[in-house]
Protein backbone atom coordinates (compact mmCIF):
# COMPACT_ATOMS: atom_id res chain seq x y z
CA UNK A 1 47.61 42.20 -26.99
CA UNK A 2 45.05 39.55 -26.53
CA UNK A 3 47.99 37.05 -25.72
CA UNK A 4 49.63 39.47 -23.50
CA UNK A 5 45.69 39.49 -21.99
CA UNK A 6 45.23 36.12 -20.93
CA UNK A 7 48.92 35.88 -19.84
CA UNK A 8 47.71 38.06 -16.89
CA UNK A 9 44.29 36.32 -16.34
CA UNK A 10 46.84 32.74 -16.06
CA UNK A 11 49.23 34.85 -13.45
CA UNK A 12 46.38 36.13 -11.29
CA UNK A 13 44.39 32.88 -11.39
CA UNK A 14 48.08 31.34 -9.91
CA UNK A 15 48.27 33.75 -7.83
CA UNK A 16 44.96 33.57 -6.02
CA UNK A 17 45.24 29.69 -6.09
CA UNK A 18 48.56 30.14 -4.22
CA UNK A 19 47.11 32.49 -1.75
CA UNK A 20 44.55 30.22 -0.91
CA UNK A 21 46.48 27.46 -0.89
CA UNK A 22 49.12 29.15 1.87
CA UNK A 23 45.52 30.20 3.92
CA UNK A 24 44.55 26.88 4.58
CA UNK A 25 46.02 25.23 7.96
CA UNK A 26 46.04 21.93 8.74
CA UNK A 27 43.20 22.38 11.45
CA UNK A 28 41.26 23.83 8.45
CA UNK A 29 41.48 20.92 6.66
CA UNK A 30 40.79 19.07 9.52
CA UNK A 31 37.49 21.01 10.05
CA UNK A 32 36.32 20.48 6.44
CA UNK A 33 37.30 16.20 7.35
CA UNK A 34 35.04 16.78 10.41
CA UNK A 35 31.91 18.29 9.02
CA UNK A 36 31.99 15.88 5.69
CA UNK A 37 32.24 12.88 8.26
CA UNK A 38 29.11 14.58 10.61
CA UNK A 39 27.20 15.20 7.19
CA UNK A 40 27.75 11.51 6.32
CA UNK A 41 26.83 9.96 9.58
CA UNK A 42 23.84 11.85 9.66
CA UNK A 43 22.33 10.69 6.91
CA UNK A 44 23.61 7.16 7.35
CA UNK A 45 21.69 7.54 10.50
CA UNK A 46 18.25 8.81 9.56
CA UNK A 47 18.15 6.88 5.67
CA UNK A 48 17.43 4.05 7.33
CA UNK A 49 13.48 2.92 8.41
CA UNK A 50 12.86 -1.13 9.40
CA UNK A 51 9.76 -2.74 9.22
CA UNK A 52 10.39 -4.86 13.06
CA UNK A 53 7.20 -7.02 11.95
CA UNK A 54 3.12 -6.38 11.20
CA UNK A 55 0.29 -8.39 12.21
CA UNK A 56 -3.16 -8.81 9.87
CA UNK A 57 -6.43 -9.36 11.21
CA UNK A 58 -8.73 -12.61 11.18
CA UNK A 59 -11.89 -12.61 12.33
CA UNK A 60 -13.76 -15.44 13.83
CA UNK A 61 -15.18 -18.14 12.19
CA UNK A 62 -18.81 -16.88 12.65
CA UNK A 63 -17.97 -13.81 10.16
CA UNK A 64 -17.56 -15.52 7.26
CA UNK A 65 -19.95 -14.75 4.62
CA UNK A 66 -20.13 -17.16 1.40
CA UNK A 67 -21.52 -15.50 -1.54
CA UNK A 68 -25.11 -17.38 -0.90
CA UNK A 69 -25.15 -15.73 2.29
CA UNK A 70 -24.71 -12.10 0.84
CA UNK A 71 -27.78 -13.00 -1.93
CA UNK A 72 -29.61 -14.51 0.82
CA UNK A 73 -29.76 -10.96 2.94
CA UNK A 74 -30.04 -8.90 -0.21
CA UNK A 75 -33.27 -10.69 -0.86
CA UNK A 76 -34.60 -10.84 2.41
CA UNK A 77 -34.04 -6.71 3.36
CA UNK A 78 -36.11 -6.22 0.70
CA UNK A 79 -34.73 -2.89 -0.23
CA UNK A 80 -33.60 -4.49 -3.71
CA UNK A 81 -35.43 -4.62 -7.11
CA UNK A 82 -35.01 -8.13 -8.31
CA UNK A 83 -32.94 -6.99 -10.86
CA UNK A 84 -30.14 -5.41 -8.51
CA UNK A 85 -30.44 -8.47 -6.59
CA UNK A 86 -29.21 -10.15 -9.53
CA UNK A 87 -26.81 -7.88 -10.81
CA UNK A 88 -25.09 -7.98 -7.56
CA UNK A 89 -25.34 -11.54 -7.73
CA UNK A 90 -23.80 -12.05 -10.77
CA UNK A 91 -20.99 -9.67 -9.53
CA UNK A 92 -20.43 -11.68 -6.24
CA UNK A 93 -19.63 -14.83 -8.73
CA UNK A 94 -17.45 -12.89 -10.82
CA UNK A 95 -15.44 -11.08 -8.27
CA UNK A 96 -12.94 -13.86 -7.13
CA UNK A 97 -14.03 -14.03 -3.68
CA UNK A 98 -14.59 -17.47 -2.34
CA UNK A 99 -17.01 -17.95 1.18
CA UNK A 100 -14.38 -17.20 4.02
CA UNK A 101 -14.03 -13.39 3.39
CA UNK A 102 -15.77 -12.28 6.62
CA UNK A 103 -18.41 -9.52 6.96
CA UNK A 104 -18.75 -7.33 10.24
CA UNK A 105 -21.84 -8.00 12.26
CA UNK A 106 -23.58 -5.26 11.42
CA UNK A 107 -24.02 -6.70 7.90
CA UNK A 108 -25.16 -10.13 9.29
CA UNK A 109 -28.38 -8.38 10.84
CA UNK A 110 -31.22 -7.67 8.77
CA UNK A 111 -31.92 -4.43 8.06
CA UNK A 112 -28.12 -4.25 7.95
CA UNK A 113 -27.23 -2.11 11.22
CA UNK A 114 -24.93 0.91 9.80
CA UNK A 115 -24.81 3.08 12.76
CA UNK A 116 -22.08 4.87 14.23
CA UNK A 117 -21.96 2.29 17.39
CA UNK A 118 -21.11 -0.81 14.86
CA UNK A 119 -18.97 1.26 13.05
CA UNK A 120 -16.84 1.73 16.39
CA UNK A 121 -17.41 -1.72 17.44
CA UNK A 122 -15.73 -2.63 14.28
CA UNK A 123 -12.58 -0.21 14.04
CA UNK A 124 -12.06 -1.65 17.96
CA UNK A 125 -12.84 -5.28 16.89
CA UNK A 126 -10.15 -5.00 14.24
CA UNK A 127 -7.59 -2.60 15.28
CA UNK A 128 -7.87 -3.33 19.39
CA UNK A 129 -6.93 -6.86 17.82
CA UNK A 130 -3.78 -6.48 15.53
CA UNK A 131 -2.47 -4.30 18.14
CA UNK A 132 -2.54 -6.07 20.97
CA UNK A 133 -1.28 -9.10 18.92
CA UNK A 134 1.93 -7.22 17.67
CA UNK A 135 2.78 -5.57 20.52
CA UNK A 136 2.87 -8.46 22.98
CA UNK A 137 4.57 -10.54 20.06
CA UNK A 138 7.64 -8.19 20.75
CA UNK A 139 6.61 -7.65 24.38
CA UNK A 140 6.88 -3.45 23.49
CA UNK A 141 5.28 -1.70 25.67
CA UNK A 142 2.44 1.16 24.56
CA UNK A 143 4.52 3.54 25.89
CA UNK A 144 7.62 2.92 23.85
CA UNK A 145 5.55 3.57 21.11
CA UNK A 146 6.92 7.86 19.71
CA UNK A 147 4.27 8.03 16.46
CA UNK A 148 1.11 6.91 15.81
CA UNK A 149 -0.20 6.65 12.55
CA UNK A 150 -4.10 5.03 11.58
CA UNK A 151 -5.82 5.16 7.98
CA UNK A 152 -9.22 4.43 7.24
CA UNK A 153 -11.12 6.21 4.09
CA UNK A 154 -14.62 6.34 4.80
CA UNK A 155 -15.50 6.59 8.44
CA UNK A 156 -13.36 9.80 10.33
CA UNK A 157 -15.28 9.37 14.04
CA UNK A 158 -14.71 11.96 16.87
CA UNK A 159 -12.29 11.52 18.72
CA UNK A 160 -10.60 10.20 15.94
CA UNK A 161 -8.94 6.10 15.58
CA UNK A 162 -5.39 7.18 17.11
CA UNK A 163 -6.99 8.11 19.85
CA UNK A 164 -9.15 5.51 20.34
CA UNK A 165 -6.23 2.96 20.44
CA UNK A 166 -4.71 5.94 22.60
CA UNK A 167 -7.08 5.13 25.20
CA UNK A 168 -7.27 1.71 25.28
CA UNK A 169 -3.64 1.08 24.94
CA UNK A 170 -2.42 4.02 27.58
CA UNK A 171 -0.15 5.84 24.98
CA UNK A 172 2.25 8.32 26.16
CA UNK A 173 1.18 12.26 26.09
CA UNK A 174 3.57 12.89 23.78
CA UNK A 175 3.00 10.60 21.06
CA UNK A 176 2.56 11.61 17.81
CA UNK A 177 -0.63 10.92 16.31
CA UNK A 178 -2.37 11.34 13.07
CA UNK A 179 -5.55 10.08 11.74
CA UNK A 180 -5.57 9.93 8.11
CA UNK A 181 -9.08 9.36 6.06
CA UNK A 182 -10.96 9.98 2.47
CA UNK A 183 -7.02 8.72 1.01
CA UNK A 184 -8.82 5.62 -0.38
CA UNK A 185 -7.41 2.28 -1.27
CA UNK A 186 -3.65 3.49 -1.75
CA UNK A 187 -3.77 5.07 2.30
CA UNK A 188 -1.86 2.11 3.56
CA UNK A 189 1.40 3.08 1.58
CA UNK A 190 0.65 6.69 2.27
CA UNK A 191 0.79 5.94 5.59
CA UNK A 192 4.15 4.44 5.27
CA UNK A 193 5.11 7.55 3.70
CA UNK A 194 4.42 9.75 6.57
CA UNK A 195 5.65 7.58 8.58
CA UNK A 196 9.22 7.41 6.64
CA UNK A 197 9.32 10.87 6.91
CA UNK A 198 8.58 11.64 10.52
CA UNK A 199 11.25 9.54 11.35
CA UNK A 200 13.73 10.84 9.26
CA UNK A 201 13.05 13.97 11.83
CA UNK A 202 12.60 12.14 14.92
CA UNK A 203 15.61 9.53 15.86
CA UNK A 204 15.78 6.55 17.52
CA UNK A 205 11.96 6.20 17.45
CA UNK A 206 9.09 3.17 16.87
CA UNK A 207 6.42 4.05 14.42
CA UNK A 208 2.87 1.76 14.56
CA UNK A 209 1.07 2.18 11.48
CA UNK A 210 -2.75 1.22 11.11
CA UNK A 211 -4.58 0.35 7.94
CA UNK A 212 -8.21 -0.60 7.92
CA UNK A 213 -11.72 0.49 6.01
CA UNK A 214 -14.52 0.23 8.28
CA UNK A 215 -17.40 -1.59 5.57
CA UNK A 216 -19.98 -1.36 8.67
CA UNK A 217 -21.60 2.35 7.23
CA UNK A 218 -20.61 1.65 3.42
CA UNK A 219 -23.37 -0.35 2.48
CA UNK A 220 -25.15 1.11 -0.55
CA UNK A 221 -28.90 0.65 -0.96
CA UNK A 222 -30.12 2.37 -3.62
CA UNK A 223 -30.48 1.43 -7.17
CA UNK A 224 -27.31 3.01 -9.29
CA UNK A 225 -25.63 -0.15 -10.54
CA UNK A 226 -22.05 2.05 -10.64
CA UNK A 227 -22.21 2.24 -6.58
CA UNK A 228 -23.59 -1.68 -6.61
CA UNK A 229 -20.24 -2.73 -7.55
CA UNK A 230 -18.60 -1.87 -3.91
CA UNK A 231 -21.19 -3.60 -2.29
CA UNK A 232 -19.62 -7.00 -3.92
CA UNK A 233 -16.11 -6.68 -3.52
CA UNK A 234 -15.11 -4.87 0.49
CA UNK A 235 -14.72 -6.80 2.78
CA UNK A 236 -13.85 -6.53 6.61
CA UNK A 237 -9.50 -6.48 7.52
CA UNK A 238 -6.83 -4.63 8.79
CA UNK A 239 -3.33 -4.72 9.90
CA UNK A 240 -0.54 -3.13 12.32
CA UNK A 241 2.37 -2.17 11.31
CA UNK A 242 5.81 -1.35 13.70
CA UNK A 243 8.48 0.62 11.90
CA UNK A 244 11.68 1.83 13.63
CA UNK A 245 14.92 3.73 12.66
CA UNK A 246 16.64 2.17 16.13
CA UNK A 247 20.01 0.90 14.39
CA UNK A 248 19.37 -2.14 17.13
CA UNK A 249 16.26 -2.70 15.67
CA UNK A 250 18.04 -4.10 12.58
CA UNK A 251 19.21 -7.14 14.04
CA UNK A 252 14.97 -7.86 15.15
CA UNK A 253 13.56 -6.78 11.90
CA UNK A 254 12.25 -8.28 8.86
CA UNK A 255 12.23 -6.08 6.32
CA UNK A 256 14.37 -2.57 5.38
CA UNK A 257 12.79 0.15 3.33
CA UNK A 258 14.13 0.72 -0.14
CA UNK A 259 11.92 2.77 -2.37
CA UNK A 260 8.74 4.29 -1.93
CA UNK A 261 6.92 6.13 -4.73
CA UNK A 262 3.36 8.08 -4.84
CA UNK A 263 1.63 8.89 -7.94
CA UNK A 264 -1.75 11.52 -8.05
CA UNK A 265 -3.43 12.24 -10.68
CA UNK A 266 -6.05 14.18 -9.49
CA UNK A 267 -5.26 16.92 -11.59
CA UNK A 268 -7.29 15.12 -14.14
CA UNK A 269 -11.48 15.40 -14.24
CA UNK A 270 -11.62 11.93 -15.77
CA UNK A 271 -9.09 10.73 -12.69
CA UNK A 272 -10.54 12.66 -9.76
CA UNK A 273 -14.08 11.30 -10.42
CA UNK A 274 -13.11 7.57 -11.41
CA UNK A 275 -14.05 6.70 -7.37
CA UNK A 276 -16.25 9.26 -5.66
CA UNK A 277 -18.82 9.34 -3.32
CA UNK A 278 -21.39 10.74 -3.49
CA UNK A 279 -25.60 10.73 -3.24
CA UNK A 280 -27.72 9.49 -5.56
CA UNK A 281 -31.09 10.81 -6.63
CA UNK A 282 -33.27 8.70 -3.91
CA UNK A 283 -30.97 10.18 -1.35
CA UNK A 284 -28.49 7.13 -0.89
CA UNK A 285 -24.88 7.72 -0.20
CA UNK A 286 -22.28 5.17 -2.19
CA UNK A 287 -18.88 5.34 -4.06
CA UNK A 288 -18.99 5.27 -7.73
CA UNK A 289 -16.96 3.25 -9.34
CA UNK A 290 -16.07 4.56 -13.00
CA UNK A 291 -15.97 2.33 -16.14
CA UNK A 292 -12.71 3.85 -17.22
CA UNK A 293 -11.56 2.45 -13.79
CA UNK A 294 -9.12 0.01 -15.06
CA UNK A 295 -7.59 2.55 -17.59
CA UNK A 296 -7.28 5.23 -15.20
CA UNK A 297 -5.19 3.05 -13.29
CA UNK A 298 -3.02 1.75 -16.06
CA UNK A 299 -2.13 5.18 -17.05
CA UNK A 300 -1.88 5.68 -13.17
CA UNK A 301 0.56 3.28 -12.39
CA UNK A 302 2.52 3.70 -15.89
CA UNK A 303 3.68 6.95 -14.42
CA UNK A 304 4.48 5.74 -11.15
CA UNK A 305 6.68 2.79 -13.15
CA UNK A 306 8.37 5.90 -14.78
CA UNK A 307 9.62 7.13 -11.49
CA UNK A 308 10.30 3.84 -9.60
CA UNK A 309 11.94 1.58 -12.69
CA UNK A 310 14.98 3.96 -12.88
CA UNK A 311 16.12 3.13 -8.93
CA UNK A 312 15.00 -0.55 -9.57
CA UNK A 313 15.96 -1.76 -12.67
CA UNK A 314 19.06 -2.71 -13.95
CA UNK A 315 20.77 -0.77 -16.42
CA UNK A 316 19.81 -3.27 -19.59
CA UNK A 317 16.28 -3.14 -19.00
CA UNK A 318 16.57 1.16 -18.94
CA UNK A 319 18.38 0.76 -21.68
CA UNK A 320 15.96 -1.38 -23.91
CA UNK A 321 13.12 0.73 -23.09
CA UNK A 322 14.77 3.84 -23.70
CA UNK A 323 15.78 2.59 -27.13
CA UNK A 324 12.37 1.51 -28.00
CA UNK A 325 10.85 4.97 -26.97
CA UNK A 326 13.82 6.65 -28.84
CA UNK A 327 13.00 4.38 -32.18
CA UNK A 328 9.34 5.11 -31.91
CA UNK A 329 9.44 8.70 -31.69
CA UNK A 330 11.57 8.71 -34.64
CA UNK A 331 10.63 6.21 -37.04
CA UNK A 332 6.70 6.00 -38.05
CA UNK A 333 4.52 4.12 -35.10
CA UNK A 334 3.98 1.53 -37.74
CA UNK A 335 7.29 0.62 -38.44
CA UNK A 336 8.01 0.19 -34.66
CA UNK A 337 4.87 -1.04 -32.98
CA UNK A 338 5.59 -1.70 -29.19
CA UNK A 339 7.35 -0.03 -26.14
CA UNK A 340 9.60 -2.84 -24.66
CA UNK A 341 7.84 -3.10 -21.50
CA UNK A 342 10.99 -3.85 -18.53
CA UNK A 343 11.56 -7.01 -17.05
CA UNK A 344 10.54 -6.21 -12.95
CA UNK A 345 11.57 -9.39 -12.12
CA UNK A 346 15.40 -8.30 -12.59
CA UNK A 347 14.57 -5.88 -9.70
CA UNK A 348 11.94 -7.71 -7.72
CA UNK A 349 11.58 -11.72 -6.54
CA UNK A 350 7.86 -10.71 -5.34
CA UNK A 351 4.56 -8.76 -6.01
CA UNK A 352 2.42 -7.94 -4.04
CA UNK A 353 -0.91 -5.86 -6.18
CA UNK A 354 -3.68 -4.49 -4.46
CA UNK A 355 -6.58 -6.89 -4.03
CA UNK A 356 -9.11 -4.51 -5.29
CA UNK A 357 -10.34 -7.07 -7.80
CA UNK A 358 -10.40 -9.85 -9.96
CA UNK A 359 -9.89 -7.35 -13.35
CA UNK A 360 -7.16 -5.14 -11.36
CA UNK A 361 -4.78 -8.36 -10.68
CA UNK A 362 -5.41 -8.94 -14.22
CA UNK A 363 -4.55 -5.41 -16.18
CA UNK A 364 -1.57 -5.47 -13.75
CA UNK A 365 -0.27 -8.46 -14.61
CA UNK A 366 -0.61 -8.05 -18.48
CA UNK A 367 0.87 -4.45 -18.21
CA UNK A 368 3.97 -5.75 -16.10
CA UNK A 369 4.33 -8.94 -18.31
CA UNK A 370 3.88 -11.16 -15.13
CA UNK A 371 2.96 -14.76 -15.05
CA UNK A 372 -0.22 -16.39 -12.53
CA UNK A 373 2.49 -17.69 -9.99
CA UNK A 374 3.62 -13.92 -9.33
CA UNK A 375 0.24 -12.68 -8.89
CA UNK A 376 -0.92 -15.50 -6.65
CA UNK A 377 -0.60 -14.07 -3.04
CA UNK A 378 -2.98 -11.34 -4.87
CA UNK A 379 -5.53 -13.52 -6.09
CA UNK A 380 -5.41 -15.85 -3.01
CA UNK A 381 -5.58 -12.74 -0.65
CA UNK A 382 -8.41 -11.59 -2.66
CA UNK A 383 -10.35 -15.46 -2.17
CA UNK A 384 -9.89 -15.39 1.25
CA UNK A 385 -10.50 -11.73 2.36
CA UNK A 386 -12.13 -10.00 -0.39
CA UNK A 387 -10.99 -6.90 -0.72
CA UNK A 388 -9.73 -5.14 2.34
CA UNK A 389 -8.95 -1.91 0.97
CA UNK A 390 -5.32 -0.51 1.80
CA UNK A 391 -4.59 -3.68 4.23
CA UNK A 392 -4.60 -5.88 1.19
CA UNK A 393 -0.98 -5.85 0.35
CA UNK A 394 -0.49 -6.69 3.43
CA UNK A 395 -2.31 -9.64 3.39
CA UNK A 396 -0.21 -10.86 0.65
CA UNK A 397 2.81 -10.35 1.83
CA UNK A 398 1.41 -12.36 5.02
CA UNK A 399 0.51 -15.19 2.24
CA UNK A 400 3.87 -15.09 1.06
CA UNK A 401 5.74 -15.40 4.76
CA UNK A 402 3.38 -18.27 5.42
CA UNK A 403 4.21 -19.88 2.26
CA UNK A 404 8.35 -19.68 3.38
CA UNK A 405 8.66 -17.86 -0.04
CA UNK A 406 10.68 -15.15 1.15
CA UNK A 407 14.22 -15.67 1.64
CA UNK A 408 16.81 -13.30 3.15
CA UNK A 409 17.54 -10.78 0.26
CA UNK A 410 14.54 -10.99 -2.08
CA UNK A 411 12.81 -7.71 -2.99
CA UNK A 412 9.27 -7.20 -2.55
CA UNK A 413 7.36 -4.60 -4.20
CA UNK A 414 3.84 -3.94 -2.89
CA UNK A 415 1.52 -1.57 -5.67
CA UNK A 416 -1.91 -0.11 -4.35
CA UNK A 417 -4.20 1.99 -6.33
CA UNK A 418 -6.90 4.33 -4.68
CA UNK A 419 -9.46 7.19 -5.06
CA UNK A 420 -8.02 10.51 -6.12
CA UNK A 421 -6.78 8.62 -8.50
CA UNK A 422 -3.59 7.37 -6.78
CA UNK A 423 -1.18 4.64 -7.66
CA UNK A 424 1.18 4.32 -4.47
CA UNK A 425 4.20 1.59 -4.49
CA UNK A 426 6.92 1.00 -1.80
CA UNK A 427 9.40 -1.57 -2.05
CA UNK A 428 11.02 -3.77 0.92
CA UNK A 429 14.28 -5.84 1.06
CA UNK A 430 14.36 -8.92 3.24
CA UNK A 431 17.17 -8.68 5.99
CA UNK A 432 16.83 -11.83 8.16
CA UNK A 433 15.32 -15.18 8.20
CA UNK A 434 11.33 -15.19 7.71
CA UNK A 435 10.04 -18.01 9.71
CA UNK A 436 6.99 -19.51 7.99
CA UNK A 437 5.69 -21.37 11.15
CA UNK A 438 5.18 -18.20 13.06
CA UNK A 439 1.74 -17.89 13.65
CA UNK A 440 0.13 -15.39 11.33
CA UNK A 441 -3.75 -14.27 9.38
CA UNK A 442 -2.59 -17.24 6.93
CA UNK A 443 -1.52 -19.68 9.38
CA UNK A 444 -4.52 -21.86 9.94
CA UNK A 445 -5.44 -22.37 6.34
CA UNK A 446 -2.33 -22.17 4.35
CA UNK A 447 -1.91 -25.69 3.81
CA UNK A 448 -4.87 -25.80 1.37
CA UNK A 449 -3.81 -22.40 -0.77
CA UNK A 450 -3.26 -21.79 -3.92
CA UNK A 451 -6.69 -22.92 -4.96
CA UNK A 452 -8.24 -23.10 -8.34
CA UNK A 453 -10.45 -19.78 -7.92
CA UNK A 454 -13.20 -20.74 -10.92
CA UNK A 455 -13.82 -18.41 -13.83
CA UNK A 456 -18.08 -17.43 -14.85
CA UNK A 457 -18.44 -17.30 -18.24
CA UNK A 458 -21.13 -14.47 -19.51
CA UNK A 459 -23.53 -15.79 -21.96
């Protein structure tokens, strides 16, 4: 019976396959050809965002502020017990920032002038700059420009920094703007993000992007050594970025978006409050920098590596670490001590880490097994600008062009951390020639870089 069962389940299964077979026409197969081939080409079309070129800021000569010069004011505005002068002091010497790293002039007056009007002044100085620079470099004009994208953390004026540039630049009615802030450090990838996504919708477009932090306001003057620590290590910078998903933009553009992965893990107390600001008990606003910091943003950027190192790596490297997970899990912790860390630079020719200090470009490079020649652009960028917040990787990768490092095919992966806690990393793949004579931030220094940046002992 059960035999004579499925012999009836096999004749009506041939059955309906026959019936099906006889219902399909050639013009229905030729309409199933049609929308496969309309499915394919539209995603061939939209998976595709260039980076055309960017341009990083460099202020004038008379904005440079050696590490003298920032003790010299601290003393002088008198706002400072001697021993904050000399805990910032001994910060400034340990922070990796040399004397060209400039300083907006609001911080070169004394009292420091921290009002709204120098806080424009700078966001104008910096942005009206880069701008202007990369636009004429391409000779695009404002109004080819479809979305507008500016982040800067701490200072969110009315009307906001899109539409500032809006205004001075004459930017069509329709462009789409957004003015992103409070997204920290890690903002600049962020941006990229949005921007990636808004033109998957919107075709045939050019996105500028716009990274800065305005340090003008963020000056802390009161006495809690945790919010001291900013006051060492921002500095002023920014950068312009032009994006496009043109398919003729391919043949002008330098880089093509690979990967981009964002990590938050705000969802933890310890995380969330590792950079916050807030006011401390004589009334003065800073950011308060944790000092779990640096392992917040290990275990921050170990789970962003879990996300990004399967579409990076090579399939030995995934395979070694999975082993050595497997084998620890199993077999007693003590018997099998380490998790192979992967081999990045299988997937990756450069790095570009956030600038955010001496000890990040450190823990960074131990946790990724790097050497000093892969985190040099960092350290450099850090020498020279300080710490510009979520321009910083861009600065390196602006070392790196001016250094004729990249070639045509190399893989750069830029890694920023920031408040929330975030770890953000996008990765680029060179598609053209990178001229290192083109004029760029770098350009009229490079010739003396990499220098020895000198390491203070504690006693």
């Amino acid at each position: 019976m059960v035999t004579g069962l499925f012999r009836c389940i096999s004749l009506t299964n041939s059955f309906i396959i026959t019936e099906a077979t006889k219902s399909l026409t050639p013009l229905h197969l030729l309409a199933a050809l049609a929308l496969i081939l309309v499915v394919f080409l539209l995603y061939s079309r939209f998976s595709s965002v260039y980076l055309i070129d960017f341009s990083c800021y460099r202020a004038p000569n008379h904005l440079r502020t050696p590490t003298s010069h920032v003790i010299e004011h601290l003393e002088l505005y008198g706002n400072f017990s001697g021993e904050n002068v000399n805990f910032q002091a001994k910060l400034s010497e340990r922070s990796g920032i040399g004397g060209e790293a400039f300083i907006p002039v609001g911080g070169h007056e004394i009292p420091p002038d921290a009002s709204l009007k120098r806080a424009r002044e700078e966001i104008e100085m910096v942005l009206f700059t880069v701008v202007k620079d990369l636009l004429s470099k391409h000779k695009i004009n404002s109004k080819q420009i479809d979305i507008l994208i500016s982040n800067c953390s701490l200072v969110c004026p009315t009307p906001s920094i899109t539409a500032m540039i809006i205004n001075k630049f004459g930017f069509r009615s329709n462009v789409k703007s957004i003015s992103l802030s409070g997204m920290g450090c890690s903002a600049g990838i962020l941006s990229i993000s949005l921007a990636k996504d808004l033109l998957k919708v919107h075709k045939n477009s050019l996105a500028l992007v716009l990274s800065m932090e305005a340090v003008t306001p963020n000056g802390y003057m009161g006495k809690n050594k945790s919010m001291l620590v900013a006051n060492t290590l921002f500095r002023a910078g920014g950068v312009a970025i032009l994006l496009s998903n043109r398919k003729q933009d391919k043949k002008i553009a330098k880089y093509k978006l690979q990967h981009l992965v964002r990590t938050h893990m705000g969802s933890d107390d310890l995380s969330y409050q590792s950079v916050f600001q807030e006011t401390d008990e004589d009334g003065f606003v800073g950011v308060s920098l944790s000092r779990a910091l640096l392992r917040i943003a290990g275990n921050a950027l170990r789970t962003n590596i879990s996300e990004i190192g399967p579409l990076v790596l090579p399939y030995s490297e995934q395979i070694r670490y999975g082993w050595s997970l497997f084998c620890q899990k199993v077999w007693a912790p003590a018997r099998w001590k380490e998790i192979h860390t992967p081999n990045f630079k299988k997937a990756f020719e450069h790095f570009c880490i956030h600038a955010g200090g001496r000890a990040v470009i450190d823990a960074v490079e131990n946790n990724l097994r790097l050497c000093n020649e892969d985190g040099e652009a960092s350290r450099m960028t850090l020498y020279r600008f300080g710490n510009t917040s979520s321009s910083s990787v861009w600065y390196e990768l602006c070392y790196l062009e001016a250094k004729g490092r990249i070639k045509k095919g190399d893989r750069v992966w830029q890694i920023a951390f920031g408040s929330g806690f975030k770890c953000n990393s996008v990765v680029w793949k060179c598609i053209s020639e990178v001229d290192p004579k083109v004029e760029n931030a770098w350009s009229d220094r490079i010739h003396l870089y990499p220098v020895e940046v000198p390491h203070v002992i504690d006693h």
